[in-house]
PDB file of N, CA and C in Angstrom:
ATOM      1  N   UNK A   1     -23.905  72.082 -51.434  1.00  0.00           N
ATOM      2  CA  UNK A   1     -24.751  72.909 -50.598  1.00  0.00           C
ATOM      3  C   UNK A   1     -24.960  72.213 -49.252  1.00  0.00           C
ATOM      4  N   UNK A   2     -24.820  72.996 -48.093  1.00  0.00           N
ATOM      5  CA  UNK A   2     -24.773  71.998 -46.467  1.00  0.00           C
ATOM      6  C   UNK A   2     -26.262  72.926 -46.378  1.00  0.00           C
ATOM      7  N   UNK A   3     -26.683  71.602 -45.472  1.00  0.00           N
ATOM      8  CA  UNK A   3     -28.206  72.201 -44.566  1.00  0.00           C
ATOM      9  C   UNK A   3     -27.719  72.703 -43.293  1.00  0.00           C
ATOM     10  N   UNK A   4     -28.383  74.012 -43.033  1.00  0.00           N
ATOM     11  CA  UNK A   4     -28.145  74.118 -41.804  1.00  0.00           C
ATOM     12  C   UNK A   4     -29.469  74.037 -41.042  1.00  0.00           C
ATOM     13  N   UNK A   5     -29.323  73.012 -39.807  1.00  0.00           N
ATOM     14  CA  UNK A   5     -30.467  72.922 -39.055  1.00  0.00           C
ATOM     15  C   UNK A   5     -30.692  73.600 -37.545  1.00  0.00           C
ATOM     16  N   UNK A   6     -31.792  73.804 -37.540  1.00  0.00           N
ATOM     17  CA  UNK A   6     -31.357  74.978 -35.762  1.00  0.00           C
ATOM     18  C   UNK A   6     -31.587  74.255 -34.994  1.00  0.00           C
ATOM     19  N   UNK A   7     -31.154  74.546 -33.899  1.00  0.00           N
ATOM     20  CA  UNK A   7     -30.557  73.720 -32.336  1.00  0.00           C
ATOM     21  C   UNK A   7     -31.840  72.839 -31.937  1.00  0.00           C
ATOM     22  N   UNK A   8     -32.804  73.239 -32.631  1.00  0.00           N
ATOM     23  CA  UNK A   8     -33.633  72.309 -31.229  1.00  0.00           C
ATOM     24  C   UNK A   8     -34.182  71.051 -32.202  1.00  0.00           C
ATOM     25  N   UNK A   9     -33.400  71.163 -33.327  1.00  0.00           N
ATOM     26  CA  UNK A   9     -33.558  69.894 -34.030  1.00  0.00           C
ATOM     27  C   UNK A   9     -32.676  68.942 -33.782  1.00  0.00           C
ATOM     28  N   UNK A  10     -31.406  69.521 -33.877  1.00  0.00           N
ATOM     29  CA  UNK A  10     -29.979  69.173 -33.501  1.00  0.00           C
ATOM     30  C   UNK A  10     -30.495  68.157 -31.940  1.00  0.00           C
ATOM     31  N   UNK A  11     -31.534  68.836 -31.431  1.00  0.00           N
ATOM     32  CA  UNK A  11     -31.080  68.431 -29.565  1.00  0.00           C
ATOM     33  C   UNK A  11     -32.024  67.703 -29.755  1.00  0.00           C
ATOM     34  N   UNK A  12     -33.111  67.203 -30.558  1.00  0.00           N
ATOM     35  CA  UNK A  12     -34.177  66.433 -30.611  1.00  0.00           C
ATOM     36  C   UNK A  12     -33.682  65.313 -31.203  1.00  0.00           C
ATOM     37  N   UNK A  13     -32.617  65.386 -32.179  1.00  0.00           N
ATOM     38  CA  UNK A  13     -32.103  64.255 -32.707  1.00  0.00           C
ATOM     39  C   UNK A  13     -30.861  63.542 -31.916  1.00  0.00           C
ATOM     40  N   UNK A  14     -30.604  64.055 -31.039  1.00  0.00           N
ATOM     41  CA  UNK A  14     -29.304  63.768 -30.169  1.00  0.00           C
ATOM     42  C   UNK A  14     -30.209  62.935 -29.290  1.00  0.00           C
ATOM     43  N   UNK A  15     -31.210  63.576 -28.262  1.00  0.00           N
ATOM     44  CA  UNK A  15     -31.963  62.929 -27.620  1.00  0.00           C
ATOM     45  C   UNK A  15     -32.630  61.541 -28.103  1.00  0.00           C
ATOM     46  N   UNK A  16     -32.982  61.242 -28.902  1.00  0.00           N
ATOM     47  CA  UNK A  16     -33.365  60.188 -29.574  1.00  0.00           C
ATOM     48  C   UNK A  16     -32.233  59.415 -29.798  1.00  0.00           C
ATOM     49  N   UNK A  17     -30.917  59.456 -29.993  1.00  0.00           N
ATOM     50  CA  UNK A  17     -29.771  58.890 -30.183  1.00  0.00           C
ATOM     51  C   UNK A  17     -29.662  58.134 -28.767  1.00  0.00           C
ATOM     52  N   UNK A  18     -29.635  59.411 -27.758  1.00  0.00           N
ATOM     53  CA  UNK A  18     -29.160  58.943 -26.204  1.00  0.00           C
ATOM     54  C   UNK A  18     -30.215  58.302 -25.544  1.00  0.00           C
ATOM     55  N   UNK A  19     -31.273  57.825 -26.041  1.00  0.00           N
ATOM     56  CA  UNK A  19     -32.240  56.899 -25.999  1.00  0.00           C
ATOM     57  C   UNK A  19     -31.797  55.424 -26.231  1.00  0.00           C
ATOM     58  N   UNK A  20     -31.111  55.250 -26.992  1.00  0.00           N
ATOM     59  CA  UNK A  20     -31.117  53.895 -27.800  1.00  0.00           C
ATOM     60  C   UNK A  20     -31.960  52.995 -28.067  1.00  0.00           C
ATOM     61  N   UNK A  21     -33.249  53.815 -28.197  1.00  0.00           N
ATOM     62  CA  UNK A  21     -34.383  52.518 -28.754  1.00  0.00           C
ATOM     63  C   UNK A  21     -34.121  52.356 -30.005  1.00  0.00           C
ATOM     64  N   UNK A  22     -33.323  53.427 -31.016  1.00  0.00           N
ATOM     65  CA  UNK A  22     -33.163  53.351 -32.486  1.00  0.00           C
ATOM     66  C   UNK A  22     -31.382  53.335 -32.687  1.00  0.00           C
ATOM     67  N   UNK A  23     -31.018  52.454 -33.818  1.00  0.00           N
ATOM     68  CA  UNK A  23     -29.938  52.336 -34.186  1.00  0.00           C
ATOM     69  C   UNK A  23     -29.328  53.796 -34.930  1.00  0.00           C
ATOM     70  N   UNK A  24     -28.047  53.449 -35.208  1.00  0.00           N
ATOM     71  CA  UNK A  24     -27.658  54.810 -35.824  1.00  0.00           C
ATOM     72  C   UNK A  24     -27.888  55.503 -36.922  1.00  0.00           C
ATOM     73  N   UNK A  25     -28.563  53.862 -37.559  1.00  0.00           N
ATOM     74  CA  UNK A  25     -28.665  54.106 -39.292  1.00  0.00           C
ATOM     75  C   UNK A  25     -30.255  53.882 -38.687  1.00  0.00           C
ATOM     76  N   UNK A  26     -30.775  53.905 -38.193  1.00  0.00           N
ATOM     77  CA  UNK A  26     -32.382  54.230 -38.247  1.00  0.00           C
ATOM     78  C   UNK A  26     -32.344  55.568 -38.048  1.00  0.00           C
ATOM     79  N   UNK A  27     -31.830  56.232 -37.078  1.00  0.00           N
ATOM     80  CA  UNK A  27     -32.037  57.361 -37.078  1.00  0.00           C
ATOM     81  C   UNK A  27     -31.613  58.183 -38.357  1.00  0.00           C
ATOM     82  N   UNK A  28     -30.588  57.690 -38.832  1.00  0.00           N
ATOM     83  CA  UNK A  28     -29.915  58.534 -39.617  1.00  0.00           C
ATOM     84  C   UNK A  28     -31.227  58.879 -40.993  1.00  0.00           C
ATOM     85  N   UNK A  29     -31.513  57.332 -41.558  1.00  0.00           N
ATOM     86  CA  UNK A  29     -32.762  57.616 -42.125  1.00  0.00           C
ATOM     87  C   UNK A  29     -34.313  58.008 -41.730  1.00  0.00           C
ATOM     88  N   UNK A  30     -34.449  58.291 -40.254  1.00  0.00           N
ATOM     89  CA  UNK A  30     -35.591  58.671 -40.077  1.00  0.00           C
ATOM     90  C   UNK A  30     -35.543  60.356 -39.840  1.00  0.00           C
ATOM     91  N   UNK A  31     -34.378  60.733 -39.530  1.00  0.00           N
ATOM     92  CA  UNK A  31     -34.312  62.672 -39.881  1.00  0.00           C
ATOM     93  C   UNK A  31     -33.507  62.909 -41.015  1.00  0.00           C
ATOM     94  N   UNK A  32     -33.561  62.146 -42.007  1.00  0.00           N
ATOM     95  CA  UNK A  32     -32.583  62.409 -43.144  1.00  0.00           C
ATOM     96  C   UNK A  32     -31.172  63.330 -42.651  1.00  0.00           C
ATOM     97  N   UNK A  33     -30.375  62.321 -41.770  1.00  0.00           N
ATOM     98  CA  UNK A  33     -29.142  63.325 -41.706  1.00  0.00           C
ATOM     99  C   UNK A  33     -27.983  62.172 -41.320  1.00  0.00           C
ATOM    100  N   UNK A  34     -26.921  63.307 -42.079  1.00  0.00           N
ATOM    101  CA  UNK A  34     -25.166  61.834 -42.032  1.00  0.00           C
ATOM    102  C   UNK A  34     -25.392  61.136 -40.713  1.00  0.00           C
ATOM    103  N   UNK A  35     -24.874  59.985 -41.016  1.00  0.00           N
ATOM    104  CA  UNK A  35     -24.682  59.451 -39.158  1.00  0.00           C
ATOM    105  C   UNK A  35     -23.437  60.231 -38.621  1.00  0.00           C
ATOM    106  N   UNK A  36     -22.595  60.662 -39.466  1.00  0.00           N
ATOM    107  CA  UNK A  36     -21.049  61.132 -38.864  1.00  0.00           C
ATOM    108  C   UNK A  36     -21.741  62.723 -38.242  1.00  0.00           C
ATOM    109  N   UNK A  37     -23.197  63.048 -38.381  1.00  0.00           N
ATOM    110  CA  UNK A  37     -23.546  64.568 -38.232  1.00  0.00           C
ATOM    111  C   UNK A  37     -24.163  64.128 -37.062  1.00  0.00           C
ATOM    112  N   UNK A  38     -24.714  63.235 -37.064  1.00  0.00           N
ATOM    113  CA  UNK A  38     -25.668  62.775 -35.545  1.00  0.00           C
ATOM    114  C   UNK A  38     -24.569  62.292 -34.641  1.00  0.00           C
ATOM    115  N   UNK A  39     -23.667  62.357 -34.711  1.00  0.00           N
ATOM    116  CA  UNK A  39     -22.444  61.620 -33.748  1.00  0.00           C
ATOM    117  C   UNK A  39     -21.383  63.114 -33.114  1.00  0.00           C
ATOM    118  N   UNK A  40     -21.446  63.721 -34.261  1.00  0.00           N
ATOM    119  CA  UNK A  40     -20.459  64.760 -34.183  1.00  0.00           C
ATOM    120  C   UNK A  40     -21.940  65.900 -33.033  1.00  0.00           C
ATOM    121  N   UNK A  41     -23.000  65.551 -33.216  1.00  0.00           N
ATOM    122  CA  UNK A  41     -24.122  66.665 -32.431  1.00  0.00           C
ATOM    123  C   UNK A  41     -24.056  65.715 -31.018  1.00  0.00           C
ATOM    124  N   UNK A  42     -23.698  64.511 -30.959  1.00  0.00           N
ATOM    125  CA  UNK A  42     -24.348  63.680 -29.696  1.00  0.00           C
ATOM    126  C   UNK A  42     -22.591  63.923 -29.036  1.00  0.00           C
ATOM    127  N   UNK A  43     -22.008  64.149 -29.657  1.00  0.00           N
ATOM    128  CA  UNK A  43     -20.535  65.172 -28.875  1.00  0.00           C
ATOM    129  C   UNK A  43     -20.958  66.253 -28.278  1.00  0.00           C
ATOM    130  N   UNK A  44     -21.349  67.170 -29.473  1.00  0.00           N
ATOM    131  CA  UNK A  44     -21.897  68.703 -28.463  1.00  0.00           C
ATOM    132  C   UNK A  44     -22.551  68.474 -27.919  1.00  0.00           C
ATOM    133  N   UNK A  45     -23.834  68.024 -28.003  1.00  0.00           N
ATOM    134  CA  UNK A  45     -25.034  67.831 -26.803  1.00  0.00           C
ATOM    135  C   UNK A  45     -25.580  66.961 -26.034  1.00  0.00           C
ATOM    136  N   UNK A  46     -24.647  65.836 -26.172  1.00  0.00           N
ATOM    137  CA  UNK A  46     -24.652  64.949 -25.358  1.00  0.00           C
ATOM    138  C   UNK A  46     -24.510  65.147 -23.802  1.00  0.00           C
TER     139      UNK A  46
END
């Protein structure tokens, strides 16, 4: 079963990425989501 999450989560978690106060695997465990999903969103909305 995939989660689907809507965009302005997607762009809230990208933003926090393109921050770099948090690593990849912090983030990854602080919105419960793949790092390969936060990488593949910081493509689109980066």
């Amino acid at each position: 079963m995939s989660v689907r999450y809507n965009e302005d989560f997607k762009k809230e978690v990208v933003k926090a990425y393109m921050a770099g106060d948090r690593s990849l695997v912090r983030l990854s465990a602080d919105y419960n989501v793949a790092k390969s999903t936060i990488s593949d969103w910081a493509k689109k909305y980066g």
